[in-house]
C-alpha atoms as a PDB file:
ATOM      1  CA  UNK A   1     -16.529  39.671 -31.073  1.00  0.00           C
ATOM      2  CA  UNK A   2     -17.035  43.258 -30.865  1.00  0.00           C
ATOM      3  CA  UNK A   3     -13.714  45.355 -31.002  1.00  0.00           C
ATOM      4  CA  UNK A   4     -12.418  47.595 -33.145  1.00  0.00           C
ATOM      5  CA  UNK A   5      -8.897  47.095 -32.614  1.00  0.00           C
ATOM      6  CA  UNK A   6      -7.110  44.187 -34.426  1.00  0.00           C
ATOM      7  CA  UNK A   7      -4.822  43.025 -32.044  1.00  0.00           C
ATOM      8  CA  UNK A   8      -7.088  42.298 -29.377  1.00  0.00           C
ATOM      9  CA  UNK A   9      -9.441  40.017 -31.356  1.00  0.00           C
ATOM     10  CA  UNK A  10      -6.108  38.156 -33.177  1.00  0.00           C
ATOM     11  CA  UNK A  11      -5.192  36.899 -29.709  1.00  0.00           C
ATOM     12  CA  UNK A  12      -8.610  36.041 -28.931  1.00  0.00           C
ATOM     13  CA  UNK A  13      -9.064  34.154 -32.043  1.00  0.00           C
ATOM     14  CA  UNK A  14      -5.359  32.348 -30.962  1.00  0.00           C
ATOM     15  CA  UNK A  15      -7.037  31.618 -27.905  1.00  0.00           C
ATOM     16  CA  UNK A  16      -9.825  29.796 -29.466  1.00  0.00           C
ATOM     17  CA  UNK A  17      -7.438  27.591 -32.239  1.00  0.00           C
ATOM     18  CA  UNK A  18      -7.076  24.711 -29.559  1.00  0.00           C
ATOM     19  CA  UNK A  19     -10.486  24.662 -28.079  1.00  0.00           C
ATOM     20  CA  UNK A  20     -12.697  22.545 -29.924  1.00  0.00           C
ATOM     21  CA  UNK A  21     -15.815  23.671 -28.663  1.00  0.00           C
ATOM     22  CA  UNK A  22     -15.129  27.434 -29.453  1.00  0.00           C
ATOM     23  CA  UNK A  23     -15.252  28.779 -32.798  1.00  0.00           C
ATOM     24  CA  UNK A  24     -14.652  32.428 -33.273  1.00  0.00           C
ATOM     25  CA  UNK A  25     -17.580  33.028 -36.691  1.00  0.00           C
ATOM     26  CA  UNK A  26     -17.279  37.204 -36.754  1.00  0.00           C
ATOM     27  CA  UNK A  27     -15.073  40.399 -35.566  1.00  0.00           C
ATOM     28  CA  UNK A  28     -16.239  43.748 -36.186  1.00  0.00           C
ATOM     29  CA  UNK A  29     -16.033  46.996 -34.712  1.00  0.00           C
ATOM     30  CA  UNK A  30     -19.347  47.846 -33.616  1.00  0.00           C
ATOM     31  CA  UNK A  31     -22.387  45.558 -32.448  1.00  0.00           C
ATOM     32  CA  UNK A  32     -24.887  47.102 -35.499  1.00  0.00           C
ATOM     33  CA  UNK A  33     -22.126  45.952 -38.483  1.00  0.00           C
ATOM     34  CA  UNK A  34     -21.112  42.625 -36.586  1.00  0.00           C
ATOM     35  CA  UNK A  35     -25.563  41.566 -36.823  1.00  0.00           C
ATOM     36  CA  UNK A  36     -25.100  42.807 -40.317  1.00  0.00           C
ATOM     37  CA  UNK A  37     -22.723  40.235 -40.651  1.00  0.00           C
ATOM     38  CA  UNK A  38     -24.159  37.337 -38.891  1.00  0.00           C
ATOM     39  CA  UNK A  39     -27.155  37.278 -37.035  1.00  0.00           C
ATOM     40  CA  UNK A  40     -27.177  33.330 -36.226  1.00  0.00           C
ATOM     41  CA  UNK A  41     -24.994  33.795 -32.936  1.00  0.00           C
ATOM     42  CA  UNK A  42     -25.026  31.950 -30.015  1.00  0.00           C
ATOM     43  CA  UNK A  43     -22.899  34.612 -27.875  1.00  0.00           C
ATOM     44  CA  UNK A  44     -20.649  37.948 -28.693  1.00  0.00           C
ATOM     45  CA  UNK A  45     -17.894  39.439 -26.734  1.00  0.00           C
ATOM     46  CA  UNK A  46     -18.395  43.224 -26.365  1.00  0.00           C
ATOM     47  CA  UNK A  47     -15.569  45.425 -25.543  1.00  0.00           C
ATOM     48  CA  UNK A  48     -16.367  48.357 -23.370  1.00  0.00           C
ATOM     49  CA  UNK A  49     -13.294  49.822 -23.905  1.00  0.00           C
ATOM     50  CA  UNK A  50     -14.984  53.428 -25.502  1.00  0.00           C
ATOM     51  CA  UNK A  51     -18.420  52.065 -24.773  1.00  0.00           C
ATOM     52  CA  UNK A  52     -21.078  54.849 -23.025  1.00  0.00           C
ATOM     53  CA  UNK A  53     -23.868  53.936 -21.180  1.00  0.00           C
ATOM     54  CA  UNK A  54     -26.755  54.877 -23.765  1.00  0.00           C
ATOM     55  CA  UNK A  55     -25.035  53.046 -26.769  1.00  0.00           C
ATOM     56  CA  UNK A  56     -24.617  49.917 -24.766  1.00  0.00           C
ATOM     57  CA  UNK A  57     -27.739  49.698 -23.546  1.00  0.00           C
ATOM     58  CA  UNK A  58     -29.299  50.134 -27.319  1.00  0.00           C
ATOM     59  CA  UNK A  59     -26.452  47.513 -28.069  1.00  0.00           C
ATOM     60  CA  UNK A  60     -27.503  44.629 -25.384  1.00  0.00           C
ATOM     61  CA  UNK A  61     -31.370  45.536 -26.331  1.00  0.00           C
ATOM     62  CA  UNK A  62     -30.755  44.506 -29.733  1.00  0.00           C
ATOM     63  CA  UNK A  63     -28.611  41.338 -29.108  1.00  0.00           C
ATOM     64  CA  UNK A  64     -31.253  39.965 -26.849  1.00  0.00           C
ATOM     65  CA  UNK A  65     -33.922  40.501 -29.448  1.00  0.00           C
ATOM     66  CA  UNK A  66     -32.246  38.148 -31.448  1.00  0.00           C
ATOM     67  CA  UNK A  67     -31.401  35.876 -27.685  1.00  0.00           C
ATOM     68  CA  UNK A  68     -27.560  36.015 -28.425  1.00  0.00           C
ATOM     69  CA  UNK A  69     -25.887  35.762 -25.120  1.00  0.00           C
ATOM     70  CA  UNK A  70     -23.004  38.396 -24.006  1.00  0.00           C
ATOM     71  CA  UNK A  71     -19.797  38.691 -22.419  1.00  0.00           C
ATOM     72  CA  UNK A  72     -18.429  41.589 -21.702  1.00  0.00           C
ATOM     73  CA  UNK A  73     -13.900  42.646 -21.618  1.00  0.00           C
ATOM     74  CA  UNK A  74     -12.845  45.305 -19.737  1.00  0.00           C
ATOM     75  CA  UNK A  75      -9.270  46.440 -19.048  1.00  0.00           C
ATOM     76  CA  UNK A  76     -10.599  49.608 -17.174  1.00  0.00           C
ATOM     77  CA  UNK A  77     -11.957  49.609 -13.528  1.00  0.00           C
ATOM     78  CA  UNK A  78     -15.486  51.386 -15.008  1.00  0.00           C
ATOM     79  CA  UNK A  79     -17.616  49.386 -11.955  1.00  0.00           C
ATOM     80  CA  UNK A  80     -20.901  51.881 -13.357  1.00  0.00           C
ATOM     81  CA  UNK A  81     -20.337  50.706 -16.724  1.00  0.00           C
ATOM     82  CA  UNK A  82     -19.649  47.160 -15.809  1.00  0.00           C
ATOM     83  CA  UNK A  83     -22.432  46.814 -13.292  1.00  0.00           C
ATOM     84  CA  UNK A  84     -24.948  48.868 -15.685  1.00  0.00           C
ATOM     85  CA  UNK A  85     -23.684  45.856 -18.596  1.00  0.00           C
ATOM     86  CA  UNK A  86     -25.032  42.899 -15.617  1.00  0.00           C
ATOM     87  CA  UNK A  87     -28.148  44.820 -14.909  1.00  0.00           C
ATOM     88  CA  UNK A  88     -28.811  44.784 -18.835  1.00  0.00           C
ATOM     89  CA  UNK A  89     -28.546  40.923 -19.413  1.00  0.00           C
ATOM     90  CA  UNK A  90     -24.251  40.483 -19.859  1.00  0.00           C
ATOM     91  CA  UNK A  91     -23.469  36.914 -18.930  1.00  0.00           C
ATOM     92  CA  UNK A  92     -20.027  36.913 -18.006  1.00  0.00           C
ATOM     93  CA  UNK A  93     -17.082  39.558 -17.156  1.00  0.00           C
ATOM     94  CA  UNK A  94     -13.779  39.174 -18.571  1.00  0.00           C
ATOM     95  CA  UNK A  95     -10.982  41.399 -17.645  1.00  0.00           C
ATOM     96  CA  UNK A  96      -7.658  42.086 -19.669  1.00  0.00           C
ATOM     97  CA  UNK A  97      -5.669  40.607 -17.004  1.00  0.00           C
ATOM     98  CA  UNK A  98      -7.089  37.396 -16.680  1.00  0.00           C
ATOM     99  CA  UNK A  99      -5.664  34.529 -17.765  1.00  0.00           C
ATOM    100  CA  UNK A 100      -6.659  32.432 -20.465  1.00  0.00           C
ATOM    101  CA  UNK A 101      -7.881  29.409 -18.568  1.00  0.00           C
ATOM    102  CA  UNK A 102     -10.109  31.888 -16.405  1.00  0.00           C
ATOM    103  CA  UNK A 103     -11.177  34.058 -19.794  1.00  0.00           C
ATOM    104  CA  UNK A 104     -12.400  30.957 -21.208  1.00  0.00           C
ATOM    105  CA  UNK A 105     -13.812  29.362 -17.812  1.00  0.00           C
ATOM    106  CA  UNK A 106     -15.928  33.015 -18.593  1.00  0.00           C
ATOM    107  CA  UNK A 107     -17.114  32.411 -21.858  1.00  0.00           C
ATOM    108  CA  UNK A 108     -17.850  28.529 -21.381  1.00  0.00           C
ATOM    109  CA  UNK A 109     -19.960  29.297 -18.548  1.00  0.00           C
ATOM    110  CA  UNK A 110     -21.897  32.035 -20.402  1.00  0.00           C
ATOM    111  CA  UNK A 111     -22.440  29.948 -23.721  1.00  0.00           C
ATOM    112  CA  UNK A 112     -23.895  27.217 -20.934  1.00  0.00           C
ATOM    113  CA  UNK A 113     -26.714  29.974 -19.838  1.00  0.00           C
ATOM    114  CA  UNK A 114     -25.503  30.348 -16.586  1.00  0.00           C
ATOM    115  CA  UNK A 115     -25.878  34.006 -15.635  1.00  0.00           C
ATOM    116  CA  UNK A 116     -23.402  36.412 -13.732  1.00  0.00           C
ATOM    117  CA  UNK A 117     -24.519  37.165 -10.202  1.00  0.00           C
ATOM    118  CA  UNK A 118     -21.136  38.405  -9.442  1.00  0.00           C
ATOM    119  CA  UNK A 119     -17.906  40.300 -10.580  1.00  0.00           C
ATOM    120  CA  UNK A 120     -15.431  39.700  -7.600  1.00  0.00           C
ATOM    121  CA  UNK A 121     -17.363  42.251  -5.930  1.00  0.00           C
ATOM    122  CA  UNK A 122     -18.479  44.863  -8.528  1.00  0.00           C
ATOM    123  CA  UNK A 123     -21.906  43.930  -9.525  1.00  0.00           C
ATOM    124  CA  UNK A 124     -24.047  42.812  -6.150  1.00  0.00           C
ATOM    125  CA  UNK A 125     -26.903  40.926  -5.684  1.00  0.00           C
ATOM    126  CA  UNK A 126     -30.041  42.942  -4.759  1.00  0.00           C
ATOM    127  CA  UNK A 127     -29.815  41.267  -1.114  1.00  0.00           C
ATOM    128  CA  UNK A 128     -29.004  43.530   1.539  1.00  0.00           C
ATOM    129  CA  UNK A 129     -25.745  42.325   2.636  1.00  0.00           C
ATOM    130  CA  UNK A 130     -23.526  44.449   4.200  1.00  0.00           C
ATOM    131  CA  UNK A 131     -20.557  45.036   3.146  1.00  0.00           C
ATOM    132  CA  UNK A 132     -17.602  42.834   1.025  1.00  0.00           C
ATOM    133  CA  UNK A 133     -14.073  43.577   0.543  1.00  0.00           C
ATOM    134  CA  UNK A 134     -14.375  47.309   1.974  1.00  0.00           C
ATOM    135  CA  UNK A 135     -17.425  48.120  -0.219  1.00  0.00           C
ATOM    136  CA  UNK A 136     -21.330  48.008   0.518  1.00  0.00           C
ATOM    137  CA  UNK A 137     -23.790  46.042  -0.777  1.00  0.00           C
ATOM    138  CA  UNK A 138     -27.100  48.019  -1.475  1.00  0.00           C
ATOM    139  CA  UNK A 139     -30.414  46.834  -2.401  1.00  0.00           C
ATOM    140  CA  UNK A 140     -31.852  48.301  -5.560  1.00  0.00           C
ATOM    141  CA  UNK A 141     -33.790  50.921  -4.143  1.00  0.00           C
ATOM    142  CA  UNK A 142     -31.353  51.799  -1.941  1.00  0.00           C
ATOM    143  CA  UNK A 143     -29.042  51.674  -5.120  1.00  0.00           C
ATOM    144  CA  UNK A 144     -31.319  54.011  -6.921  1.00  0.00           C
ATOM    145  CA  UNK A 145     -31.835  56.789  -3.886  1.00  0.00           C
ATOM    146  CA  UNK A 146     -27.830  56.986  -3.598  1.00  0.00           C
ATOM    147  CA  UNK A 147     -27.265  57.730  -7.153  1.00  0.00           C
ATOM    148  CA  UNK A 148     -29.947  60.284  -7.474  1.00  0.00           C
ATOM    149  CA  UNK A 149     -29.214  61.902  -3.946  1.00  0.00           C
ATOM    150  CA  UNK A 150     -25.365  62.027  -4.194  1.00  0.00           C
ATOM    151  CA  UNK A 151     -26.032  63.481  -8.217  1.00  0.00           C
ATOM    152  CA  UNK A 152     -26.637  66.438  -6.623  1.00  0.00           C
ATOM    153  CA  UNK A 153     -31.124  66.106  -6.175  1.00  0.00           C
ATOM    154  CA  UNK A 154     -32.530  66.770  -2.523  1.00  0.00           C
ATOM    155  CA  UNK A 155     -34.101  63.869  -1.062  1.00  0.00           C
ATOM    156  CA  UNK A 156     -37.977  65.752  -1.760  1.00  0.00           C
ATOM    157  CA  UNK A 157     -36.644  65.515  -4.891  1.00  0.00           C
ATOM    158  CA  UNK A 158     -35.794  61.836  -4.798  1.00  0.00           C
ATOM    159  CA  UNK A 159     -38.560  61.115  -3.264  1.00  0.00           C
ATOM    160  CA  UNK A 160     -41.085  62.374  -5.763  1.00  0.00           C
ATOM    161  CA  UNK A 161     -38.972  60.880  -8.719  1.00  0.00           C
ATOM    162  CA  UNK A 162     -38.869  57.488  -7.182  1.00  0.00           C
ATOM    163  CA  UNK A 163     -42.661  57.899  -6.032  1.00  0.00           C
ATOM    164  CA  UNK A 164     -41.548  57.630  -2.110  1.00  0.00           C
ATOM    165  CA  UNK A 165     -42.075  59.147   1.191  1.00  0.00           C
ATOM    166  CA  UNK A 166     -39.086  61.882   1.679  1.00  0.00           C
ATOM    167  CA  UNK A 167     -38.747  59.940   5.458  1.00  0.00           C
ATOM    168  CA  UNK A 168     -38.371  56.548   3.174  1.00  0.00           C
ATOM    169  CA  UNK A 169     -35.315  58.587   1.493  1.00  0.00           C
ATOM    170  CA  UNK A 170     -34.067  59.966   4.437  1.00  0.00           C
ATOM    171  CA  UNK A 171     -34.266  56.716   5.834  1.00  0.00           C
ATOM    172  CA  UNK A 172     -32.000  55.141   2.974  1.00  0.00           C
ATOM    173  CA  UNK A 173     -29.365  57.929   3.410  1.00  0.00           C
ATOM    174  CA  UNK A 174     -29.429  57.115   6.903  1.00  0.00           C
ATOM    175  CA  UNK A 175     -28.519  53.297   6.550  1.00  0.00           C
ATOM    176  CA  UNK A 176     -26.112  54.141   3.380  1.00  0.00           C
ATOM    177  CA  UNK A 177     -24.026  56.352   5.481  1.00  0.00           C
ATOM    178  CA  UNK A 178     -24.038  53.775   8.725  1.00  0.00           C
ATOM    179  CA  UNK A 179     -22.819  51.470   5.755  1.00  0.00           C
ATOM    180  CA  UNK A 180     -20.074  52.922   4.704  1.00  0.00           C
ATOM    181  CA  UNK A 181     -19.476  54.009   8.328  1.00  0.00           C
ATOM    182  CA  UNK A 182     -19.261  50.345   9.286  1.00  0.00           C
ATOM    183  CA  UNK A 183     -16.236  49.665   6.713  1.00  0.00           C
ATOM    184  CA  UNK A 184     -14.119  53.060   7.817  1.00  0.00           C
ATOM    185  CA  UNK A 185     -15.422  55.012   4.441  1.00  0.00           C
ATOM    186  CA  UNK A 186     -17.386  57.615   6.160  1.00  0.00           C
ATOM    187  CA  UNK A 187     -19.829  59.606   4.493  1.00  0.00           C
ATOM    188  CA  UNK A 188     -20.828  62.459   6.574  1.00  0.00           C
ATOM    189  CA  UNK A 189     -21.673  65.124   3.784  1.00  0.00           C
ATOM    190  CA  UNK A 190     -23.642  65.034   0.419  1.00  0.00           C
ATOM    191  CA  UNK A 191     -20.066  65.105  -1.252  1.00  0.00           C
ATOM    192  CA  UNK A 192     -18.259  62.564   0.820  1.00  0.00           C
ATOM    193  CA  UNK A 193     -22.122  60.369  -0.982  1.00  0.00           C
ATOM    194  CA  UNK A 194     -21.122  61.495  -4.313  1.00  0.00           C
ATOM    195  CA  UNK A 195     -17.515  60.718  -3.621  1.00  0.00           C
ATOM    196  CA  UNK A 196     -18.381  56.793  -2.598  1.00  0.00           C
ATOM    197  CA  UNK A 197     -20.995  56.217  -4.985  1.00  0.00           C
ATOM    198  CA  UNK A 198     -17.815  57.432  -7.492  1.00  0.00           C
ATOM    199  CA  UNK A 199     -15.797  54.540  -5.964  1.00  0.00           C
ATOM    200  CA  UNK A 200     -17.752  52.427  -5.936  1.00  0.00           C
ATOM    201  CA  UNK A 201     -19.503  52.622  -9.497  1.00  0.00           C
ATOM    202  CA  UNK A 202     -23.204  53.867  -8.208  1.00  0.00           C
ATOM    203  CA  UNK A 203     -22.530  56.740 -10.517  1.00  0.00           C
ATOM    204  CA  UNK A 204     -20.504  56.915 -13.727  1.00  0.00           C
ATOM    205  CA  UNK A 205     -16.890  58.548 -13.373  1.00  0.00           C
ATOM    206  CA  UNK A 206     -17.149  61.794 -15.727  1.00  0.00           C
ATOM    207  CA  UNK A 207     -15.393  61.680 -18.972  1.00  0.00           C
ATOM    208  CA  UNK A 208     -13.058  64.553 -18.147  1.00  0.00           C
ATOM    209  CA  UNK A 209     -11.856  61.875 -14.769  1.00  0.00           C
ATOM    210  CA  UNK A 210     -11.309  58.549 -16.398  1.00  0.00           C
ATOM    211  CA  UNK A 211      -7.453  59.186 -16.436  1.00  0.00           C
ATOM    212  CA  UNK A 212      -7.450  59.881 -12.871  1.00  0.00           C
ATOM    213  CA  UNK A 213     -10.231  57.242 -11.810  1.00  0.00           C
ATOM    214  CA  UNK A 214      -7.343  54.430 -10.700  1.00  0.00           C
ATOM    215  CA  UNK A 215      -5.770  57.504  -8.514  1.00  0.00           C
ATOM    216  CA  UNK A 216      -8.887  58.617  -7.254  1.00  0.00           C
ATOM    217  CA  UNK A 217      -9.808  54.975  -5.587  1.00  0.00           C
END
């Protein structure tokens, strides 16, 4: 387990005492001194409590060199961080608040190489549903021309990034916004975008906003 704070990994570790099939082998603080430790693991659980997107990438690049499986525990509603953590190979989501039965459900499912497709809504599949539980569902691309348009980049500018037509982009705004019109979230202007893809974790929540993220949704 990844974590550098003591209490969280004791009452993981109490978790495991009655589970015959779990064994927790190493805690340490960050992923670099835990392989220094012990590079013989089947799966670590990563805490992205003060994670960043850069570090945990390099962090999930190095456990899959060595093909040790990840889980990921969250107590904060980061759905860029937690959806950028899927896209890079994490097996399983556990939150703070779950229960123990589900937590380990999580972990047991993971060490079994069954990947997540899903976090009750926060990391999609790259089908282009509509929408689920008052958010939309966007295709990759789509995914990719939101986060780049609502950043603040004009869609010629999009469009020569992600080598595309600027009527392609213009196109994908188009459907994004009758998206989000379709669930009562309009998105008429570029901020109302950058607003949404806030919410709904297309675009990381600056640091200077985390305290106010829960307020802001």
């Amino acid at each position: 387990m990844v974590e550098d704070q003591q209490i969280y990994a004791i009452g993981l570790s109490v978790l495991f005492e009655n589970e015959p099939d779990l064994n927790l082998d190493v805690i340490a603080p960050t992923v670099l001194s835990l392989l220094e430790q012990n590079n013989a693991l089947d799966l670590v659980i990563v805490d992205l409590r003060f994670a960043d997107a850069s570090a945990l990438r390099a962090d999930f690049a190095a456990l899959r060199q060595r093909s040790i499986k990840v889980v990921i525990l969250t107590c904060e509603d980061d759905r860029y961080l937690i959806r950028s953590a899927v896209r890079w190979g994490a097996h399983g989501v556990i939150f703070k608040s779950d229960t123990p039965e589900v937590a380990l459900d999580a972990i047991r499912l993971a060490a079994a190489n069954n990947p997540l497709m899903s976090v009750d809504g926060v990391c999609d599949s790259e089908l282009d549903t509509d929408v689920t539980h008052g958010e939309v569902r966007l295709p990759e691309r789509q995914q990719q021309v939101l986060a780049l348009y609502a950043a603040g980049e004009k869609a010629a500018t999009v469009a020569r990034r992600m080598n595309l037509s600027v009527d392609t982009v213009n196109d994908y705004i188009t459907r994004i916004r009758r998206k989000y019109a379709e669930i009562g979230r309009p998105a008429p202007t570029k901020m109302d975008l950058y607003k949404r893809a806030l919410e709904d974790g297309w675009l990381p929540v600056p640091r200077r906003q985390r305290g106010n993220a829960s307020e802001a949704r």
